[in-house]
C-alpha atoms as a PDB file:
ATOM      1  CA  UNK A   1     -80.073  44.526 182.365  1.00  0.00           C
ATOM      2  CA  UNK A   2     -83.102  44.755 180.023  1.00  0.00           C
ATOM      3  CA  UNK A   3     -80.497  44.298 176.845  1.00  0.00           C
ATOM      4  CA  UNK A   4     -77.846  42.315 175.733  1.00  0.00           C
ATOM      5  CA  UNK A   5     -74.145  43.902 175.215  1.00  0.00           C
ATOM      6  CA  UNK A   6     -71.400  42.446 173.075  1.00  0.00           C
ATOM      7  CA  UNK A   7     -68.300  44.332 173.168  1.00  0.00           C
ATOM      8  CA  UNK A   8     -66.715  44.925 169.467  1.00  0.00           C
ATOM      9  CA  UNK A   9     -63.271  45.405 170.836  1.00  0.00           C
ATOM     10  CA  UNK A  10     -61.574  46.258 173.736  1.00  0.00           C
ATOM     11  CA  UNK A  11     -61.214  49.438 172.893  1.00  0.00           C
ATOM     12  CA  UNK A  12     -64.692  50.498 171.785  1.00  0.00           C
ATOM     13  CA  UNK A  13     -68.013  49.759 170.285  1.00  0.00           C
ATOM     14  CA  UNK A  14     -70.491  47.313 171.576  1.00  0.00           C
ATOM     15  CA  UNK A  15     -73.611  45.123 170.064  1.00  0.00           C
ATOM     16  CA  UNK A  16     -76.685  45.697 171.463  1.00  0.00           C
ATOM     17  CA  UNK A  17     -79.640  42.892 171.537  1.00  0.00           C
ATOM     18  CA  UNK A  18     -82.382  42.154 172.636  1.00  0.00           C
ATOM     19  CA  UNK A  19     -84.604  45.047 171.613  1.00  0.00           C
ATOM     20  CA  UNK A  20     -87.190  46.299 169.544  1.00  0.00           C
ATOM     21  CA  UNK A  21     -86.766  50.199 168.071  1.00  0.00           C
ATOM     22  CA  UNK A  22     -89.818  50.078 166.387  1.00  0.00           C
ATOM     23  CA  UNK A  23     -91.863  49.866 169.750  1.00  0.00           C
ATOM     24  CA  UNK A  24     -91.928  52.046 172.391  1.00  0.00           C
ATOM     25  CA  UNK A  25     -89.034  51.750 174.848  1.00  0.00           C
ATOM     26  CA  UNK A  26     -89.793  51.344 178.759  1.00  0.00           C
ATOM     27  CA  UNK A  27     -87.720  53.701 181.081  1.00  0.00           C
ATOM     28  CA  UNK A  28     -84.904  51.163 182.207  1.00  0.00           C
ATOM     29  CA  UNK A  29     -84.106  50.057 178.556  1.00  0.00           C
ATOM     30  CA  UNK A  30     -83.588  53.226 177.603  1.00  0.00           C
ATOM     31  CA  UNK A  31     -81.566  53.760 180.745  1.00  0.00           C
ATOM     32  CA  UNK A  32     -79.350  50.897 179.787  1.00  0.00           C
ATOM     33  CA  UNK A  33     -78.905  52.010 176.408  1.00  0.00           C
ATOM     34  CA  UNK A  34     -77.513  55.537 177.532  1.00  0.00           C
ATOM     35  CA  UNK A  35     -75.330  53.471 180.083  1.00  0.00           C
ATOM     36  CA  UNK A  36     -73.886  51.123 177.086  1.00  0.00           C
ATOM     37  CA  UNK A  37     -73.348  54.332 175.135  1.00  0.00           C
ATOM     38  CA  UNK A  38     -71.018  55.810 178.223  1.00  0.00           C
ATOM     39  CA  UNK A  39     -69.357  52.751 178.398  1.00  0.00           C
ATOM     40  CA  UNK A  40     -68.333  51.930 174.439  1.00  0.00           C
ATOM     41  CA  UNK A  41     -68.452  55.472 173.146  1.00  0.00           C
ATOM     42  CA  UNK A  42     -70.600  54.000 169.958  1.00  0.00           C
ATOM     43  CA  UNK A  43     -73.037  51.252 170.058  1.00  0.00           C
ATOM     44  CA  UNK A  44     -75.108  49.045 167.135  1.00  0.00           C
ATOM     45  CA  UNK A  45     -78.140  47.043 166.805  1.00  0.00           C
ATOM     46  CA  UNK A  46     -79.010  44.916 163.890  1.00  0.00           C
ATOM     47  CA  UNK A  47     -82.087  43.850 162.341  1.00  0.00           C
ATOM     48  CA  UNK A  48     -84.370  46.892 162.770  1.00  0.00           C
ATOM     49  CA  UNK A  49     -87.249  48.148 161.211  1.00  0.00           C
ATOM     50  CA  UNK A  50     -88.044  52.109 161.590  1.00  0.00           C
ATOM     51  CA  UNK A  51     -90.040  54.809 160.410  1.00  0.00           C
ATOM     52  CA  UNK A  52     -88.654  58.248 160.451  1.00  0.00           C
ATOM     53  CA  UNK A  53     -91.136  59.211 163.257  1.00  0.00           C
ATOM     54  CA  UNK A  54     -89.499  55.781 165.429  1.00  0.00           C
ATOM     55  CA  UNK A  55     -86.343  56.960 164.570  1.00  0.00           C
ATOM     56  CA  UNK A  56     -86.888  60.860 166.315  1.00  0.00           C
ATOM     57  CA  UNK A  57     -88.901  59.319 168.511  1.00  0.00           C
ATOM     58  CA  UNK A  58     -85.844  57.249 169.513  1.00  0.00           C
ATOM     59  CA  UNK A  59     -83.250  60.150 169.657  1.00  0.00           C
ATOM     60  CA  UNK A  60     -85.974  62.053 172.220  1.00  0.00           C
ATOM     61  CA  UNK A  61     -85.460  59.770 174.369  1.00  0.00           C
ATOM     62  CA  UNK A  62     -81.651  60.845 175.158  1.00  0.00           C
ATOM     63  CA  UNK A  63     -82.720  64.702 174.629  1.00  0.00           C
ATOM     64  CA  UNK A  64     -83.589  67.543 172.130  1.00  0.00           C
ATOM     65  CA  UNK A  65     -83.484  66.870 168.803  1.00  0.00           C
ATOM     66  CA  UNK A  66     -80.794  69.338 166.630  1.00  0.00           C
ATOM     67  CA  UNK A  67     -82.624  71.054 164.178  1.00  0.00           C
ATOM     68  CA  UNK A  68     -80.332  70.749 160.612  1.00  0.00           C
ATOM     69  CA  UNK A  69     -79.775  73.721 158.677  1.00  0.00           C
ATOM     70  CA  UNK A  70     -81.696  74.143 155.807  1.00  0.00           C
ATOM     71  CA  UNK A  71     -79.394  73.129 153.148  1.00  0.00           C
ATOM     72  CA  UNK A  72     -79.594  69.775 154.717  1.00  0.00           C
ATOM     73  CA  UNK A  73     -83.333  69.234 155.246  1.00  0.00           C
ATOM     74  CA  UNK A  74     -85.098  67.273 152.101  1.00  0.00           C
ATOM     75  CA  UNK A  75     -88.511  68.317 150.831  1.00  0.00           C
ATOM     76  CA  UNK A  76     -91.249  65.714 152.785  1.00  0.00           C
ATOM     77  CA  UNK A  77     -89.179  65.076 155.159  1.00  0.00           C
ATOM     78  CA  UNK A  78     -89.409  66.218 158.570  1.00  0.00           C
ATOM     79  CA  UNK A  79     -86.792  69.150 159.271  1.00  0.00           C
ATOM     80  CA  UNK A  80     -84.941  66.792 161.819  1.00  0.00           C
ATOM     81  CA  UNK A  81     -84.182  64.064 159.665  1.00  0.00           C
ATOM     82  CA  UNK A  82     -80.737  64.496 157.875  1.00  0.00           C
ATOM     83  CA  UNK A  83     -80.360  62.087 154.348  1.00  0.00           C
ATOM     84  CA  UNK A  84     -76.707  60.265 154.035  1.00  0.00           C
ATOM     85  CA  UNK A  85     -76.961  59.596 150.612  1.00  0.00           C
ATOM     86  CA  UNK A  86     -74.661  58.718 148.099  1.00  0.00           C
ATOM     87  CA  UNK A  87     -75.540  57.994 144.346  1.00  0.00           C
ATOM     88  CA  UNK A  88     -73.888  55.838 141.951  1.00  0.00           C
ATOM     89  CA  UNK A  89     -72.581  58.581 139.772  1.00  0.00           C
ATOM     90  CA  UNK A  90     -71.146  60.746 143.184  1.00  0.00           C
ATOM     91  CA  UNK A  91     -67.365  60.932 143.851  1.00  0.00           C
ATOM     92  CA  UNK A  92     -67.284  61.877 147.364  1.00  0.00           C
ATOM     93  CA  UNK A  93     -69.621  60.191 150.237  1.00  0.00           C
ATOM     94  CA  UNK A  94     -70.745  61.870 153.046  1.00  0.00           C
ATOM     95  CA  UNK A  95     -68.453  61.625 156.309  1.00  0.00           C
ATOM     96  CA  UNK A  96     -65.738  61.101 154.730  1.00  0.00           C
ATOM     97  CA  UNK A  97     -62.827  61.295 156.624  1.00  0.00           C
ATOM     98  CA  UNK A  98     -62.540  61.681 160.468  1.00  0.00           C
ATOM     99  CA  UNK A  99     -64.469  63.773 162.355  1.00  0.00           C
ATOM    100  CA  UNK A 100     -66.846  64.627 165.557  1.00  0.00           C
ATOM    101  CA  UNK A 101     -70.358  65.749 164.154  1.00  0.00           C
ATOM    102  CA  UNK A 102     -71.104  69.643 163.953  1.00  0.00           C
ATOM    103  CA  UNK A 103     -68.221  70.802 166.560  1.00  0.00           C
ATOM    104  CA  UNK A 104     -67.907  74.087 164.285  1.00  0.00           C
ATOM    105  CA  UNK A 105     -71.418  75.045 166.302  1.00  0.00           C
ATOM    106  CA  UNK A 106     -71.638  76.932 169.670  1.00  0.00           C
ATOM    107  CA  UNK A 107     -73.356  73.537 170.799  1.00  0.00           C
ATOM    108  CA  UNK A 108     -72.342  70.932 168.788  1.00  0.00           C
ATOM    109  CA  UNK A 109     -74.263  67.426 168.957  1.00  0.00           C
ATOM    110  CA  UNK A 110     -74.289  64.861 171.909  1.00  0.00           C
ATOM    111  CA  UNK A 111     -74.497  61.978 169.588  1.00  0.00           C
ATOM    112  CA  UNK A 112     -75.571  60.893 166.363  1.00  0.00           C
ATOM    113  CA  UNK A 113     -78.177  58.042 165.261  1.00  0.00           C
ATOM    114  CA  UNK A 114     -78.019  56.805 162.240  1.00  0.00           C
ATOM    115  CA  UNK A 115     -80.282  54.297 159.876  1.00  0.00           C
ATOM    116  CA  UNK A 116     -79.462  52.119 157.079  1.00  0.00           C
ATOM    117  CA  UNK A 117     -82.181  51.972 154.576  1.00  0.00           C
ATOM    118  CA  UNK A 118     -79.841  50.706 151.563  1.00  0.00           C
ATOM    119  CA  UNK A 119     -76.327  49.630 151.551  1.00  0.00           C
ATOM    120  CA  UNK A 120     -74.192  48.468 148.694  1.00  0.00           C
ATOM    121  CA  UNK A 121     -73.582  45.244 148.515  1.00  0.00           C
ATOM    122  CA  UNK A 122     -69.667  45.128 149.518  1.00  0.00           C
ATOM    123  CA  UNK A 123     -68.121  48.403 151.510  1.00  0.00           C
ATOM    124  CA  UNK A 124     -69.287  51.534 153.055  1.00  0.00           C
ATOM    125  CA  UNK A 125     -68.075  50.318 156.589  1.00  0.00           C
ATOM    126  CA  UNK A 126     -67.866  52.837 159.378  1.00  0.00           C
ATOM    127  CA  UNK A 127     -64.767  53.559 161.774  1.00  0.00           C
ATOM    128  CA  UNK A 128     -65.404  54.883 165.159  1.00  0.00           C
ATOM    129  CA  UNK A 129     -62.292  56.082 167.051  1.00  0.00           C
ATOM    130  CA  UNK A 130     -61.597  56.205 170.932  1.00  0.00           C
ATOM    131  CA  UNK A 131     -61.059  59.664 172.175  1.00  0.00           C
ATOM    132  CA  UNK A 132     -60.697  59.069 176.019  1.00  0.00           C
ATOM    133  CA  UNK A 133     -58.135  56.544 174.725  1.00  0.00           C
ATOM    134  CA  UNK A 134     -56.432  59.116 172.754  1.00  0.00           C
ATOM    135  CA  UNK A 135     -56.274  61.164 175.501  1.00  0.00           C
ATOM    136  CA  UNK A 136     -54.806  58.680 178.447  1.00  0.00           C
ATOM    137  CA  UNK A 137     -52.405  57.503 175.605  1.00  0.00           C
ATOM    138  CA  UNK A 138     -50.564  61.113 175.255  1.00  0.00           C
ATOM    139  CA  UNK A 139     -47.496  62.030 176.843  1.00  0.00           C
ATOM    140  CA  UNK A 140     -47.368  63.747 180.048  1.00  0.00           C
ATOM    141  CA  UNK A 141     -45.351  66.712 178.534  1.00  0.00           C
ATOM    142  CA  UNK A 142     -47.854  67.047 175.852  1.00  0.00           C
ATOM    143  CA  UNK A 143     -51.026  67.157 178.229  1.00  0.00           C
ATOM    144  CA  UNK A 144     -49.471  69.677 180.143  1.00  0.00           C
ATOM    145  CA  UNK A 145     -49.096  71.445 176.716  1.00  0.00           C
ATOM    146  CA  UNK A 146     -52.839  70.742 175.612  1.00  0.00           C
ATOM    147  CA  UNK A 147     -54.062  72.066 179.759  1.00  0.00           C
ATOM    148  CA  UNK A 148     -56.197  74.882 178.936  1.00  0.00           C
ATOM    149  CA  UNK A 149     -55.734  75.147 175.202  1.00  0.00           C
ATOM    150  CA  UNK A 150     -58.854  75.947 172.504  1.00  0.00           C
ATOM    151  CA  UNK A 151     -59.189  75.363 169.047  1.00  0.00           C
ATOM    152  CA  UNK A 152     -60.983  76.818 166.429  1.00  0.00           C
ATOM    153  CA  UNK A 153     -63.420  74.602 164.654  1.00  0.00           C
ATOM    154  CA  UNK A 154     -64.678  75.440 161.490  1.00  0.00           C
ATOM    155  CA  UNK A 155     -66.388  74.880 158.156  1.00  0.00           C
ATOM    156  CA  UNK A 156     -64.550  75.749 155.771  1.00  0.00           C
ATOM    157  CA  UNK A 157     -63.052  72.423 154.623  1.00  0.00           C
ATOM    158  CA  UNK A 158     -66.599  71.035 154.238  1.00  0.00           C
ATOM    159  CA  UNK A 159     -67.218  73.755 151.917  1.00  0.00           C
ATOM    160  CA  UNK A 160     -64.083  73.780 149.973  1.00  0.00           C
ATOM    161  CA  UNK A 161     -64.249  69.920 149.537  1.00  0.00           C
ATOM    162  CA  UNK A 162     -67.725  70.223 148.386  1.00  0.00           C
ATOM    163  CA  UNK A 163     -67.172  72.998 146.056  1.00  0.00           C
ATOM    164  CA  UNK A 164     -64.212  71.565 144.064  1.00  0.00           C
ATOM    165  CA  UNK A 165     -65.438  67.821 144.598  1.00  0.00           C
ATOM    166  CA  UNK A 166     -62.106  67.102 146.067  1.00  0.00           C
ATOM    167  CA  UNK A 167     -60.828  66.714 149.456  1.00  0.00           C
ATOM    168  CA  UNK A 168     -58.138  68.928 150.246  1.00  0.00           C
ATOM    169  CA  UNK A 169     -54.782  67.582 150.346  1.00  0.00           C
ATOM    170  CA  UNK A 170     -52.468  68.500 153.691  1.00  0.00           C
ATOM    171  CA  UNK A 171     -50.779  71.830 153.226  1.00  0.00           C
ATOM    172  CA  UNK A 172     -54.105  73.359 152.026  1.00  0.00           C
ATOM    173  CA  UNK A 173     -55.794  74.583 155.324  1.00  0.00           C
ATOM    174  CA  UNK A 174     -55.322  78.053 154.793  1.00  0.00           C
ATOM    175  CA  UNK A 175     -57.154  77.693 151.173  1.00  0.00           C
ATOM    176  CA  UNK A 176     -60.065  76.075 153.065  1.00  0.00           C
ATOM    177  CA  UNK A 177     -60.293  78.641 155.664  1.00  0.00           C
ATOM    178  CA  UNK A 178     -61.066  80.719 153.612  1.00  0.00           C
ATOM    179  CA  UNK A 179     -64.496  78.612 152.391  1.00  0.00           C
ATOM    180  CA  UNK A 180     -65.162  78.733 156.488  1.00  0.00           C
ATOM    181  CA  UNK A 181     -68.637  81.479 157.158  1.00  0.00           C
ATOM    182  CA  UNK A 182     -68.994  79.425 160.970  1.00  0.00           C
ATOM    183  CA  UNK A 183     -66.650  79.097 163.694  1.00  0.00           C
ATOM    184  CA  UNK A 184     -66.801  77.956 167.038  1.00  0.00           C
ATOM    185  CA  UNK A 185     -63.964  77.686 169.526  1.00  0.00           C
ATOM    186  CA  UNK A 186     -64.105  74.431 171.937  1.00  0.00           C
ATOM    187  CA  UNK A 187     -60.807  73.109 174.383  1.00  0.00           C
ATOM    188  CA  UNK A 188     -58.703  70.637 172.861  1.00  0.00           C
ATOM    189  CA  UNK A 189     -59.186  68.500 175.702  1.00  0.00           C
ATOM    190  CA  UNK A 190     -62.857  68.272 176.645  1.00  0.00           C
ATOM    191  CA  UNK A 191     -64.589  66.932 179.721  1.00  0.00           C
ATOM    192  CA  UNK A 192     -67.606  64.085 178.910  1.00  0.00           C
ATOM    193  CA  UNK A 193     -70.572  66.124 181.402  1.00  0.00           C
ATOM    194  CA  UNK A 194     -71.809  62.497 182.185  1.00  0.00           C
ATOM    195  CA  UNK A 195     -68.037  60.375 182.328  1.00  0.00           C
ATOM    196  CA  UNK A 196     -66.120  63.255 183.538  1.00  0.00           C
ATOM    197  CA  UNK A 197     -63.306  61.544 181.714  1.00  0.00           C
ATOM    198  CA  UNK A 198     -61.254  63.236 179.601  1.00  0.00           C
ATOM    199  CA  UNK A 199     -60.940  63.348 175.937  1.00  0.00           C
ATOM    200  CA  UNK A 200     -59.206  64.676 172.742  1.00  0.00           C
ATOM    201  CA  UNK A 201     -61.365  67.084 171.066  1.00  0.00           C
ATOM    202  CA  UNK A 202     -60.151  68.168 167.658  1.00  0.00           C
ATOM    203  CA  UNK A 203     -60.692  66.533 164.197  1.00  0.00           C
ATOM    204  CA  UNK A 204     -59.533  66.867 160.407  1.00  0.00           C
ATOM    205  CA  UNK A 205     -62.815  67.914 159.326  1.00  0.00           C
ATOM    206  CA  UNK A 206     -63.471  70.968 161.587  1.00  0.00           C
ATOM    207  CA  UNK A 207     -60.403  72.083 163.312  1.00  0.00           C
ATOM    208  CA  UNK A 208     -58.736  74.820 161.524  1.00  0.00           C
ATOM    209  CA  UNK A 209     -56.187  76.229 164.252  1.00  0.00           C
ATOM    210  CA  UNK A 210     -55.180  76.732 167.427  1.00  0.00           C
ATOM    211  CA  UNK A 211     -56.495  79.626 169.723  1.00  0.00           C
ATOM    212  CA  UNK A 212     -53.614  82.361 169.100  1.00  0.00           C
ATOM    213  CA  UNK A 213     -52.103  80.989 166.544  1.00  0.00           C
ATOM    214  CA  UNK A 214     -52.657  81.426 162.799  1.00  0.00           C
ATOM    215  CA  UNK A 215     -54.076  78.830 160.478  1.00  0.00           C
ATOM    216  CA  UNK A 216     -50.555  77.810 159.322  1.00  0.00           C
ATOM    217  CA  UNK A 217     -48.872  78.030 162.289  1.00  0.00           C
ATOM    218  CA  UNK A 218     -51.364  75.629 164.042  1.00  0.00           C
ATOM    219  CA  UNK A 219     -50.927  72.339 161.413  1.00  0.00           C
ATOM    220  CA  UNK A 220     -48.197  70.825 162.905  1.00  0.00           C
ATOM    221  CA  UNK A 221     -49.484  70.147 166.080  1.00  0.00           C
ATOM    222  CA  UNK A 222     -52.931  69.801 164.993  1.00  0.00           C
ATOM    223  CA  UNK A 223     -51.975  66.816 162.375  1.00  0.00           C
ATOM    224  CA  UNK A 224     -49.854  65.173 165.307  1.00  0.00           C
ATOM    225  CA  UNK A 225     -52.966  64.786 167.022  1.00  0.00           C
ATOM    226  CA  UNK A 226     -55.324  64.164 164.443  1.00  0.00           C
ATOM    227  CA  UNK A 227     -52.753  60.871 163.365  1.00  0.00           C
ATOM    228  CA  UNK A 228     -52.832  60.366 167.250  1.00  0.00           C
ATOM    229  CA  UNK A 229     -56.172  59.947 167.927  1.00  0.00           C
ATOM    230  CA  UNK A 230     -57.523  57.789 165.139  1.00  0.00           C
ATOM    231  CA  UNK A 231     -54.187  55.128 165.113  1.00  0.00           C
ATOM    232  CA  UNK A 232     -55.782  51.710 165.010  1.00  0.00           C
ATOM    233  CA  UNK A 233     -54.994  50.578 168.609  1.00  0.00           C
ATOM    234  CA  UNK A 234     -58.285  52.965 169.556  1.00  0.00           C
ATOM    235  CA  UNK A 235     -60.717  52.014 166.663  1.00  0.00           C
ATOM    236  CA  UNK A 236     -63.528  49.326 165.396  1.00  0.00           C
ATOM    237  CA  UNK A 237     -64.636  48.675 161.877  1.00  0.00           C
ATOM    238  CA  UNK A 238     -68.691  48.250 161.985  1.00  0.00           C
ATOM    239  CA  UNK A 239     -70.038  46.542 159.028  1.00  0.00           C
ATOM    240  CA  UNK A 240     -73.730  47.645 157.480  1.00  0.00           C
ATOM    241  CA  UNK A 241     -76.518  45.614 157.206  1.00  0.00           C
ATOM    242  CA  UNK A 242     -80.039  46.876 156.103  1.00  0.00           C
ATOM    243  CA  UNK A 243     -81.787  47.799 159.190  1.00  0.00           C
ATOM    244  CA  UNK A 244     -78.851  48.205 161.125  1.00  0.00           C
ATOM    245  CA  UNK A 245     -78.793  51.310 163.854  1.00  0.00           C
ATOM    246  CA  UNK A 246     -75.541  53.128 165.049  1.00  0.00           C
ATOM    247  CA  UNK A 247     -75.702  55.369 167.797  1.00  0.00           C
ATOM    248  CA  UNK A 248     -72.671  57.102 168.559  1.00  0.00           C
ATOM    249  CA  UNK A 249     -71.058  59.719 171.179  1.00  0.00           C
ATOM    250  CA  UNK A 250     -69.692  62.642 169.358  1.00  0.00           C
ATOM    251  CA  UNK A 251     -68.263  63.962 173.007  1.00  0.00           C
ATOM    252  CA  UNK A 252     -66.086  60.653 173.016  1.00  0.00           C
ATOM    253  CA  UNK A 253     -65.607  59.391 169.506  1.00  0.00           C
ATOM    254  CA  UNK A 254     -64.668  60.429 165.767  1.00  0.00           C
ATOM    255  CA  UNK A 255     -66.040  58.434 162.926  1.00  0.00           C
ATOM    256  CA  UNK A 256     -65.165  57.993 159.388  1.00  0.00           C
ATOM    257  CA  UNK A 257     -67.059  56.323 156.459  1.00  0.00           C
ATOM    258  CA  UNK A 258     -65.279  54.184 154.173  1.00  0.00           C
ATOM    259  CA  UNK A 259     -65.754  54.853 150.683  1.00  0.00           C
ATOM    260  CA  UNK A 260     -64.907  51.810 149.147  1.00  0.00           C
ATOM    261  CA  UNK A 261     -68.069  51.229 147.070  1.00  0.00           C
ATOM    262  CA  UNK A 262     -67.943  53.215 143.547  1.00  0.00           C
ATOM    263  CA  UNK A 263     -71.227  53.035 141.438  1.00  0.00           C
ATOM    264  CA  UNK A 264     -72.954  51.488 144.236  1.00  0.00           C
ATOM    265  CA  UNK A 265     -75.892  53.670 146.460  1.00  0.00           C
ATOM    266  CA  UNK A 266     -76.390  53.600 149.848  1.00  0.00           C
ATOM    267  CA  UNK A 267     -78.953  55.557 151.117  1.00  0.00           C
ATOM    268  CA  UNK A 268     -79.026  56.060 155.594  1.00  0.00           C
ATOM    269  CA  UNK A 269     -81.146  58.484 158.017  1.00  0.00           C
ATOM    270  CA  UNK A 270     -79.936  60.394 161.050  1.00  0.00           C
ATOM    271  CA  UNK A 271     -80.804  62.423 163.875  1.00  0.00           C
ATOM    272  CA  UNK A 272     -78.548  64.008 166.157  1.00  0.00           C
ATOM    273  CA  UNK A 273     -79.642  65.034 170.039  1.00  0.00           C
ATOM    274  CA  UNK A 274     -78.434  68.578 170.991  1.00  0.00           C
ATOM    275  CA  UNK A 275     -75.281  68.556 173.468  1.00  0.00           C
ATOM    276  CA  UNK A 276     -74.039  70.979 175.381  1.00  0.00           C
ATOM    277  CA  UNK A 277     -71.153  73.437 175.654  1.00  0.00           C
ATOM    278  CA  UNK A 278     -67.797  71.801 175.730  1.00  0.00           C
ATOM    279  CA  UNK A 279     -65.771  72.553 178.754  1.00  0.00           C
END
């Protein structure tokens, strides 16, 4: 291989060495990097140096860049780069409880890369969750229950959490369904197009019910697999340096960001490369 892989944990995320970002990559390094993404579901590389141009330059190279919506794009900035900011005086970070990125669109994103530019100095880790695990770990009675089911994934609790500055406590998802003006409906089990593996594919942060069934009548089974899929057994804790990278697999993992770091700012870049229809 052209890089260097050192698994996190057994159950996912790997270090990757031996590369440069910042300079063009040749065609079987980036091959190798896609294949150490498929393998680990999220992947990290220390040390870098990037401009924003390196850093779309880099997400081209695994496909089409997602355009953000304009309530996330930053004046002087170019309209693919989304900010992960969070100021000293702000209560609630950004990502802040589990989720896969954008799965309330049509399309939702293959993966997510993301660049630290400032980090406080203790805190602000990132969690990265399994979901092939989460999957092979259910019952047999419950995957025959989940064969063929969809959810409906939302954003309403994004909105309602950013509204009131709170996050909303269980027992509140009809409340936040009604902040929701984007929905999307995806099958709770979901086939990686590249793996063909299968994985769970709902999350705190978008999922607001179950295909047929109303809001309410969807929690129970929803939360069951929400605490299911993120239980520790199927997780790694990556710690932020400046100039560290993440690139992670939105079809295979969930992420969280800690936020353990009050009056401190951290400041991070992303892109996110366009996916494709769940199925």
């Amino acid at each position: 291989m052209t890089i260097s892989v050192t698994k996190l944990t057994d159950a996912i995320g790997a270090e990757i060495g031996d590369v440069d970002l910042s300079n063009p990559l040749a065609a079987d390094t980036v091959a190798d990097i896609r294949q150490a993404l498929l393998d680990h579901c999220v992947i990290f590389f220390r040390d870098q140096e990037l401009s924003d141009d390196d850093l779309m330059r880099i997400g081209r190279y695994f496909g089409e860049l997602q355009p953000l919506p304009p309530h996330r794009q930053f004046p002087g900035l170019y309209p693919e780069i989304l900010v992960v900011e969070k100021k000293p005086e702000d209560v609630i970070n950004f990502g802040w409880e589990w989720h896969s990125d954008t799965s309330h669109l049509p399309v939702p994103s293959l993966g997510s890369i993301l660049y630290a530019i400032e980090v406080p100095k203790t805190g602000g880790d990132t969690m990265f969750a399994n979901q092939y695990l989460a999957y092979d770990t259910l019952p047999d009675e419950m995957k025959e229950k989940l064969a063929g089911m969809k959810a409906v994934h939302a954003n309403g609790r994004i909105h309602n959490t950013l509204k009131n500055n709170r996050i909303p406590e269980q027992g509140e998802e009809v409340e936040s369904a009604t902040y929701s003006d984007a929905w999307s409906t995806h099958p709770i089990v979901r086939t990686h197009p590249e793996t063909g593996r299968k994985a769970l594919y709902v999350n705190l942060t978008h999922t607001e019910s179950i295909e047929g069934m109303s809001v309410a009548e969807s929690q129970d089974l929803l939360h069951y697999l929400y605490e299911h899929s993120t239980q520790d057994a199927f997780t790694c804790r990556f710690k932020w340096r400046k100039g560290s990278v993440t690139f992670w697999d939105n079809r295979s993992c969930q992420h969280a960001a800690l936020n353990d770091y009050p009056g401190e700012y951290r400041l991070m870049h992303r892109v996110q490369v366009k996916g494709t229809p769940p199925f």
